[in-house]
C-alpha atoms as a PDB file:
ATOM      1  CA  UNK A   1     -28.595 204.662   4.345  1.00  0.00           C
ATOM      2  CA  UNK A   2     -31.912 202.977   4.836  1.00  0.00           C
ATOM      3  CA  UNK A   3     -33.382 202.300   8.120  1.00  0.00           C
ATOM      4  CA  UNK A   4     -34.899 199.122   9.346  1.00  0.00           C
ATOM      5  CA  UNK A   5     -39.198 200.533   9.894  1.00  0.00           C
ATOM      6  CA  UNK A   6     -40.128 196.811  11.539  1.00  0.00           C
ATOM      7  CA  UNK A   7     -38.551 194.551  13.590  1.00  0.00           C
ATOM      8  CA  UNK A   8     -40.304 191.846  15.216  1.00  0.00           C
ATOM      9  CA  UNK A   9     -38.869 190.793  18.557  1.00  0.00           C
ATOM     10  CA  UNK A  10     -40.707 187.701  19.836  1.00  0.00           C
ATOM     11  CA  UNK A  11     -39.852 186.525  23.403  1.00  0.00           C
ATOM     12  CA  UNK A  12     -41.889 184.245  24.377  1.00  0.00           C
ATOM     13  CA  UNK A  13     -41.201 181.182  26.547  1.00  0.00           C
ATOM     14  CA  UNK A  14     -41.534 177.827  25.571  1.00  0.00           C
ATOM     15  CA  UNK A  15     -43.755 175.191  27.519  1.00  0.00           C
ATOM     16  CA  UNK A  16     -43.285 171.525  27.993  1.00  0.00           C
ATOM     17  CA  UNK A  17     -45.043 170.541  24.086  1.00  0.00           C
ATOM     18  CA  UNK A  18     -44.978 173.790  22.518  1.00  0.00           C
ATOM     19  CA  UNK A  19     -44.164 178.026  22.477  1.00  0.00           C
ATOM     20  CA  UNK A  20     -47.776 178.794  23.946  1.00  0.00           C
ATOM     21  CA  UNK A  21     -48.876 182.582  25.515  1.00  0.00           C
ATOM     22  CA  UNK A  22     -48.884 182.862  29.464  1.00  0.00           C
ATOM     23  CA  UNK A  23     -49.353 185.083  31.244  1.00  0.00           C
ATOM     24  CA  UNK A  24     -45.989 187.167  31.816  1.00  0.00           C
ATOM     25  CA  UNK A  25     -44.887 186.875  27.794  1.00  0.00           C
ATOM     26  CA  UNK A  26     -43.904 189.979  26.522  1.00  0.00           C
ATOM     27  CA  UNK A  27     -44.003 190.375  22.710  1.00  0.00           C
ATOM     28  CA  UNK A  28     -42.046 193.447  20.902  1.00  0.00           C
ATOM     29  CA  UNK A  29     -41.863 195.541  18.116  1.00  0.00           C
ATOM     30  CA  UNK A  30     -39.744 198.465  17.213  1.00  0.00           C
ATOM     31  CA  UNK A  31     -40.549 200.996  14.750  1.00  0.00           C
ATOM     32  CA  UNK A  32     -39.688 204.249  13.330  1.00  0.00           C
ATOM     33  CA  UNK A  33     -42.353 206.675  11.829  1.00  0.00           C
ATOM     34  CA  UNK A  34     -41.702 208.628   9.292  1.00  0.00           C
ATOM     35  CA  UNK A  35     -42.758 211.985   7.580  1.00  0.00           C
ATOM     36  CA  UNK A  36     -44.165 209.782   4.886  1.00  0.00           C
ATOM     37  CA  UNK A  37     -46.204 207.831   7.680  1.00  0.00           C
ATOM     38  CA  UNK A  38     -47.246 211.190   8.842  1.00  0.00           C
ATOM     39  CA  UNK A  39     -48.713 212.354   5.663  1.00  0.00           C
ATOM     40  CA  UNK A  40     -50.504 208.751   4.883  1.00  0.00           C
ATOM     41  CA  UNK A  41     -51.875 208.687   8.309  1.00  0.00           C
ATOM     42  CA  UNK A  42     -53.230 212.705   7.831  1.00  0.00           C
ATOM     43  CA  UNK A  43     -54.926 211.556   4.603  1.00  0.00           C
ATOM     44  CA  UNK A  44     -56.558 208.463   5.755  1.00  0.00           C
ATOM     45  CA  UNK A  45     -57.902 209.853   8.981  1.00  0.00           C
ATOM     46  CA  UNK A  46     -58.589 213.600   7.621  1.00  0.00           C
ATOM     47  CA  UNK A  47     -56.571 214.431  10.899  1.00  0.00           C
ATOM     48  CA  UNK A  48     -54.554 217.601   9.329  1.00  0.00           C
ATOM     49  CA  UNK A  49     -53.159 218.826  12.142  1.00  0.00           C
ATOM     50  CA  UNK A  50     -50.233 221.075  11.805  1.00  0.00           C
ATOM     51  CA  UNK A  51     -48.230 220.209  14.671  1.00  0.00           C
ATOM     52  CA  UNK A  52     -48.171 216.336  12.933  1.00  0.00           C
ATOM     53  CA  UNK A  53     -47.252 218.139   9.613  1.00  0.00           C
ATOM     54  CA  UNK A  54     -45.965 221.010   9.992  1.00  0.00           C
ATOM     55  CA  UNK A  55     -42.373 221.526  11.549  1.00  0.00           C
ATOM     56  CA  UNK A  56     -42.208 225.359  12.300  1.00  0.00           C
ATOM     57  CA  UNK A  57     -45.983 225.108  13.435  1.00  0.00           C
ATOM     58  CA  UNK A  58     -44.911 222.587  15.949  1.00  0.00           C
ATOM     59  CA  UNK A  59     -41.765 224.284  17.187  1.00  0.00           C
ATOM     60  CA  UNK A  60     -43.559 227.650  17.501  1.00  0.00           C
ATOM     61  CA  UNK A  61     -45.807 225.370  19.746  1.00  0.00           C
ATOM     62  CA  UNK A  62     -42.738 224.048  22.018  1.00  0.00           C
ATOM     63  CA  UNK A  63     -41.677 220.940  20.350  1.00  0.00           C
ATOM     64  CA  UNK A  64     -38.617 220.177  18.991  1.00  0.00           C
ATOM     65  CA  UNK A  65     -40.238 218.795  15.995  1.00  0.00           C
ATOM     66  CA  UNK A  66     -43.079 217.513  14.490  1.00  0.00           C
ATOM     67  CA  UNK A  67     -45.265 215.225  16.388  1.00  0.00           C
ATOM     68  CA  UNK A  68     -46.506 211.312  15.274  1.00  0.00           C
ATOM     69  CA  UNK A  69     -50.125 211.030  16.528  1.00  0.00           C
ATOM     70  CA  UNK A  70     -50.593 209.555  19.386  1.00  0.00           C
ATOM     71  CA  UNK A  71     -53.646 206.865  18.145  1.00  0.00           C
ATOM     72  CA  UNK A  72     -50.337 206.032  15.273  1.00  0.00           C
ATOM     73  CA  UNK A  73     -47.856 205.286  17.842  1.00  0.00           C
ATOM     74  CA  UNK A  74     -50.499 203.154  19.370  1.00  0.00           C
ATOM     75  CA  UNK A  75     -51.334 201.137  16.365  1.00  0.00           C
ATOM     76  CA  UNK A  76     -48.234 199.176  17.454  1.00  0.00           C
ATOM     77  CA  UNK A  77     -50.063 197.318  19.899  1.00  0.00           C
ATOM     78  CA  UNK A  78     -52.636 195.443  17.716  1.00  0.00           C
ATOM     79  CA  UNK A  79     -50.261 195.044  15.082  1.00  0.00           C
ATOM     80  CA  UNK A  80     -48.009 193.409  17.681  1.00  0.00           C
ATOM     81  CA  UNK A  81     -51.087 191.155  18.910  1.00  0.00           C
ATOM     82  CA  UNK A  82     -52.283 190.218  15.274  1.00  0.00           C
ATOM     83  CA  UNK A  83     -48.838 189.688  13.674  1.00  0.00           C
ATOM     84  CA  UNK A  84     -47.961 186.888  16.315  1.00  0.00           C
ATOM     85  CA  UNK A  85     -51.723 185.508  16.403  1.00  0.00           C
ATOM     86  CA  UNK A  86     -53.549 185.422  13.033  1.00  0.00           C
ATOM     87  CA  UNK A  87     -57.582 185.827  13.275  1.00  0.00           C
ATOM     88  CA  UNK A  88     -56.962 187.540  16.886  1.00  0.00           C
ATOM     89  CA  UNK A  89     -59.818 190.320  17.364  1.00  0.00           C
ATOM     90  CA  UNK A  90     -58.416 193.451  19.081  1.00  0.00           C
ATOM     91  CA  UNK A  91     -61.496 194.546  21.326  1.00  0.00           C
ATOM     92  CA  UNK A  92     -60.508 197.176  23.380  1.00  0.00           C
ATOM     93  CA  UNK A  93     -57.803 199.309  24.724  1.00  0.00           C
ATOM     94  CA  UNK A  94     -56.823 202.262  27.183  1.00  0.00           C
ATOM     95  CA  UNK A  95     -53.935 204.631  26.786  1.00  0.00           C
ATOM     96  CA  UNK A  96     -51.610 207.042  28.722  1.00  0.00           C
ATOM     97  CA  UNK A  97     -50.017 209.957  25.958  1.00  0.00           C
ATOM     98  CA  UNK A  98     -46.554 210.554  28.422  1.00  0.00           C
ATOM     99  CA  UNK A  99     -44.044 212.448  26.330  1.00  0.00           C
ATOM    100  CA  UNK A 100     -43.984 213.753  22.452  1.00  0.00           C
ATOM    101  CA  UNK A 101     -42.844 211.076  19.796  1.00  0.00           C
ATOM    102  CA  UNK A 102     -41.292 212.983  17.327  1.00  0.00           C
ATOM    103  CA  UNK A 103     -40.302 212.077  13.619  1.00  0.00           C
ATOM    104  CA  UNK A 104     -37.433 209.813  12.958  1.00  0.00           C
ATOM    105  CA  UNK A 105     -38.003 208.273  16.312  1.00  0.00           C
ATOM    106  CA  UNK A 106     -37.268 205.198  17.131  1.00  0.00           C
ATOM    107  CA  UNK A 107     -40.194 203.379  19.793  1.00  0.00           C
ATOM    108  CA  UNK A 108     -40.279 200.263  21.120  1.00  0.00           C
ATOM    109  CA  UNK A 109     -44.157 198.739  21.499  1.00  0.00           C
ATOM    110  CA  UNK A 110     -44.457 195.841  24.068  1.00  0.00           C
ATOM    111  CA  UNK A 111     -47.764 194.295  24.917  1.00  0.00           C
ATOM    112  CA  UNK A 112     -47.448 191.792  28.215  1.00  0.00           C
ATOM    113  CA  UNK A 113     -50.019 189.515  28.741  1.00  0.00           C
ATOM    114  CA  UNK A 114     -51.377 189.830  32.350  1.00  0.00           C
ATOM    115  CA  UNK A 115     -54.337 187.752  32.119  1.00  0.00           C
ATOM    116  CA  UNK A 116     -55.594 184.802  29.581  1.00  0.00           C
ATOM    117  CA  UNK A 117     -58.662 183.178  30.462  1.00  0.00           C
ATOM    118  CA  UNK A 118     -60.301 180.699  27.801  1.00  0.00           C
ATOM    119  CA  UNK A 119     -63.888 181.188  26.335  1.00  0.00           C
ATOM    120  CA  UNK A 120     -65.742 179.292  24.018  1.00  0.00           C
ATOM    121  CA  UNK A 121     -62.955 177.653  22.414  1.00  0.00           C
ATOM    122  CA  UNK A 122     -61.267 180.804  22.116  1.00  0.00           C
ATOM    123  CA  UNK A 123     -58.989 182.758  24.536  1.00  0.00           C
ATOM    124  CA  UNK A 124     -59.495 186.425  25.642  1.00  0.00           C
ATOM    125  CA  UNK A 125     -56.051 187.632  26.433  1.00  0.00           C
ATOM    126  CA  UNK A 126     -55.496 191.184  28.679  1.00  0.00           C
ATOM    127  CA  UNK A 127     -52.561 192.860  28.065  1.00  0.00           C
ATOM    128  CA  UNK A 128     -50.730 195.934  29.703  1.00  0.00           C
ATOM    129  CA  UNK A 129     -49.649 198.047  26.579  1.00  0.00           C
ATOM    130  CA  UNK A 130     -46.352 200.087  26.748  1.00  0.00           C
ATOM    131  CA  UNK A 131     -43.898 201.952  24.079  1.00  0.00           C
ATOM    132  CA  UNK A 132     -40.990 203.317  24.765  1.00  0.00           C
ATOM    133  CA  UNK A 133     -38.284 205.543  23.084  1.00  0.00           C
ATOM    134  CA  UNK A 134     -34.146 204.063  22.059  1.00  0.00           C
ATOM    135  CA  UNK A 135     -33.503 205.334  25.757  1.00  0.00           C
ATOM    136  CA  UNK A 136     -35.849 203.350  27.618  1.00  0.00           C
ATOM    137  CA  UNK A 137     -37.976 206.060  28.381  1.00  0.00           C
ATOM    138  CA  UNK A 138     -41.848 205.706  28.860  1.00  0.00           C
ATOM    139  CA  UNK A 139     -44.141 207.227  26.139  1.00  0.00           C
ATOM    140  CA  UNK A 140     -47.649 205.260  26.336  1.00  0.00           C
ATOM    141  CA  UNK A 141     -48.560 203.036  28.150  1.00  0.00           C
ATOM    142  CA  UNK A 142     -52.587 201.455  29.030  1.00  0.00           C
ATOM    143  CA  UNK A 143     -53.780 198.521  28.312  1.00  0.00           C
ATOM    144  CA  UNK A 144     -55.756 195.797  25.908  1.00  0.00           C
ATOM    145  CA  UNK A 145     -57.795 192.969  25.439  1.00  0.00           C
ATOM    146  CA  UNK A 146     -58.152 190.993  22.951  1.00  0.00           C
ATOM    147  CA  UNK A 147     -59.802 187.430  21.482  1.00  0.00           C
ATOM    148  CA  UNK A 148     -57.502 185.434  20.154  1.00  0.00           C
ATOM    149  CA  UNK A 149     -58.219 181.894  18.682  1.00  0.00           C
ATOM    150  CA  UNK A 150     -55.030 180.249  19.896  1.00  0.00           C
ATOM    151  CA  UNK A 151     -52.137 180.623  22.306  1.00  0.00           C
ATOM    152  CA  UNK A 152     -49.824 178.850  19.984  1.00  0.00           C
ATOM    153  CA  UNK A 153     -48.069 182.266  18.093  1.00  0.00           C
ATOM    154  CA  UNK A 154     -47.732 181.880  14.669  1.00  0.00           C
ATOM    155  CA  UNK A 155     -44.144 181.150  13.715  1.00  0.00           C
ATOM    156  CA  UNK A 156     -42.060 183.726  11.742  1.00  0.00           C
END
């Protein structure tokens, strides 16, 4: 059986003219990392960690399995930003590690924009950054800015 890895969930509202970004828009993405992501990740980041790798190493270390990096479960975010606005700039972000995402998980990543202010024809967009697991439960959380060169989201 194969298993759906992306799944864009757009839910935007839609203005008098046109679907535009407000503040309050929440845009979502669910995902499921897998060993194979693990291993890519290790390789392109020389992070060879065993608990990512590793599945006795991590359960010797009191998890139940092995364990996605943390900066990988947060790459939802700016893919999330970029894959609704093309040319946006991710600039910065904060995060909050809360529980273990393990292998084979399935996470939720939701970015809510909380403040859009507009700047040299362009639009710098704050958003509060969250993922969390099939249950509902919190696993990161922080937040983001980034530039973005429209507030119309490209249509998929």
């Amino acid at each position: 059986m194969k298993r759906v890895l992306f799944n864009y969930i757009p839910s935007l509202r839609y203005s008098s003219d046109s679907l535009l970004l407000k503040t309050g828009d929440k845009l979502k993405q669910t995902r499921i990392f897998s060993s194979q992501d693990l291993v890519q990740f290790s390789k392109l980041s020389f992070d060879a960690n065993p608990l990512h790798l590793d599945s006795e190493y991590a359960k010797k270390a009191g998890y139940t399995d092995r364990i996605v990096p943390g900066i990988l479960v947060a790459s939802l975010f700016p893919t999330i930003i970029a894959s609704h606005f093309a040319g946006a700039v991710y600039a910065s972000q904060t995060l909050h590690f809360r529980l273990p995402v393990y292998v084979d998980d399935e996470i939720i990543g939701e970015v809510e924009a909380t403040n859009i202010r507009e700047m040299k024809k362009k639009y710098v967009a704050k958003f509060a950054t969250r993922c969390f697991n099939k249950n509902g439960v919190l696993v990161l959380d922080g937040e983001a800015m980034a530039v973005l060169p429209t507030l119309c989201p490209v249509q998929t």
